[in-house]
Protein backbone atom coordinates (compact mmCIF):
# COMPACT_ATOMS: atom_id res chain seq x y z
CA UNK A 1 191.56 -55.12 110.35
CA UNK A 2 189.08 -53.20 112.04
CA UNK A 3 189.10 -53.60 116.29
CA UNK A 4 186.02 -55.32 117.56
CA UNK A 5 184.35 -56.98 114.76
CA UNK A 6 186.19 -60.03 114.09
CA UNK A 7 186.05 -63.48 115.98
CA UNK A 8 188.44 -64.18 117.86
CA UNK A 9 191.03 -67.19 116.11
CA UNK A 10 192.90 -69.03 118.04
CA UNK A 11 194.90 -72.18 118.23
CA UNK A 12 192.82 -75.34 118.89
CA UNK A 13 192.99 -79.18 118.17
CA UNK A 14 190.61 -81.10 116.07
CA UNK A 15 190.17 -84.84 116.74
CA UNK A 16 188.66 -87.39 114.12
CA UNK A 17 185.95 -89.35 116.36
CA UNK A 18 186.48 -92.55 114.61
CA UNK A 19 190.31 -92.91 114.35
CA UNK A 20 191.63 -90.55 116.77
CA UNK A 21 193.85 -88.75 115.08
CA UNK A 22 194.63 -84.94 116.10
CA UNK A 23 196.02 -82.24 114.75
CA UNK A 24 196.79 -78.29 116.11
CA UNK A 25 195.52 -75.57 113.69
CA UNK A 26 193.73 -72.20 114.10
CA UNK A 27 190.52 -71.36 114.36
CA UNK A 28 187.26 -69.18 115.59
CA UNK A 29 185.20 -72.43 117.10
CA UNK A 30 185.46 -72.83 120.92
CA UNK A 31 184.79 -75.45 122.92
CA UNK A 32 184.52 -76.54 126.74
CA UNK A 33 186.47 -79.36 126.31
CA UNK A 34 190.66 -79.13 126.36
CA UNK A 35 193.53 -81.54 125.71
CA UNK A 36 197.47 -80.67 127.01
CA UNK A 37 199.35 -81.02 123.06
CA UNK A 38 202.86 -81.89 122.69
CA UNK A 39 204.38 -78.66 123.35
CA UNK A 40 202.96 -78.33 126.69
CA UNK A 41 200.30 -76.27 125.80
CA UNK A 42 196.57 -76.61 126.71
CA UNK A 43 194.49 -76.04 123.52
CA UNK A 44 190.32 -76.42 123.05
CA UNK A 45 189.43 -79.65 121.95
CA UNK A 46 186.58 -80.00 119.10
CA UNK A 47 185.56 -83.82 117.88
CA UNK A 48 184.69 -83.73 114.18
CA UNK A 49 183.23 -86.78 112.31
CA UNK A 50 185.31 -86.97 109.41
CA UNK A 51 188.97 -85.76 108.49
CA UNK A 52 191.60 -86.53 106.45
CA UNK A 53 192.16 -89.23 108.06
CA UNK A 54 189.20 -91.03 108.46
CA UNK A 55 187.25 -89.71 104.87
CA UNK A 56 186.76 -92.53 102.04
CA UNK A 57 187.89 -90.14 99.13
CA UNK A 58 191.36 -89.71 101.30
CA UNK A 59 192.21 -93.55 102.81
CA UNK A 60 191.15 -94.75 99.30
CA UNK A 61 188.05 -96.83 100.81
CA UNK A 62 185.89 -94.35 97.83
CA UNK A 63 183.48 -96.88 95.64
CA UNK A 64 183.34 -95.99 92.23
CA UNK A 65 179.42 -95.38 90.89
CA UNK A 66 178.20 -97.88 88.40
CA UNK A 67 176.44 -95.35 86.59
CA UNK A 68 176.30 -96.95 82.97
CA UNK A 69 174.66 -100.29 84.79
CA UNK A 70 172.30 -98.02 86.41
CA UNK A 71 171.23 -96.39 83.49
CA UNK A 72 170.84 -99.90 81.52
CA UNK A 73 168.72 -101.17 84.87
CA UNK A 74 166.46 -97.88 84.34
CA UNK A 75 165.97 -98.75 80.88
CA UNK A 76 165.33 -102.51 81.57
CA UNK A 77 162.56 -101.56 83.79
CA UNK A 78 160.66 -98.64 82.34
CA UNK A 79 162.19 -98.14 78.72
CA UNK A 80 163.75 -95.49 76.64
CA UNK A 81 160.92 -92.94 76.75
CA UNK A 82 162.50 -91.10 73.93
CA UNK A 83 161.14 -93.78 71.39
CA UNK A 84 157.94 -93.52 72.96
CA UNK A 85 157.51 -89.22 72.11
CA UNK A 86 158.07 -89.86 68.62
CA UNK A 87 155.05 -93.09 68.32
CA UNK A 88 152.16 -90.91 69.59
């Protein structure tokens, strides 16, 4: 790698907001904020929204799109257009 142009990566700890679970990985984000990790260490701390952890898709919370009832309520409501083309 060339000197001087990248970021700097480092270790830090991301924290799920909603659940509060951490984990140590590496990374170029900084932040003011620090937290002392298991190995005695002081790391930066950055609070993320969603993780892992806390994501529907992952914790199996994910709702599963009614997508054939949505296209019967469509054509309930304005029609098949397709018939329509071929009338005029």
């Amino acid at each position: 790698m060339k000197k001087g142009i990248h970021p700097d990566y480092h270790p830090v700890v991301f924290q799920d907001s909603s659940t509060g679970m951490t984990f140590l990985t590496r990374s170029t984000a900084t932040s003011n904020r620090t937290i002392e990790w298991t190995d005695g260490n002081t790391y930066p701390l950055l609070l993320v929204d969603v993780t892992a952890d806390s994501h529907p898709f992952w914790t199996g919370a994910a709702r599963v799109m009614d997508t054939q009832g949505r296209v019967e309520k469509f054509r309930r409501r304005y029609g098949d257009r397709a018939d329509r083309k071929g009338t005029n």
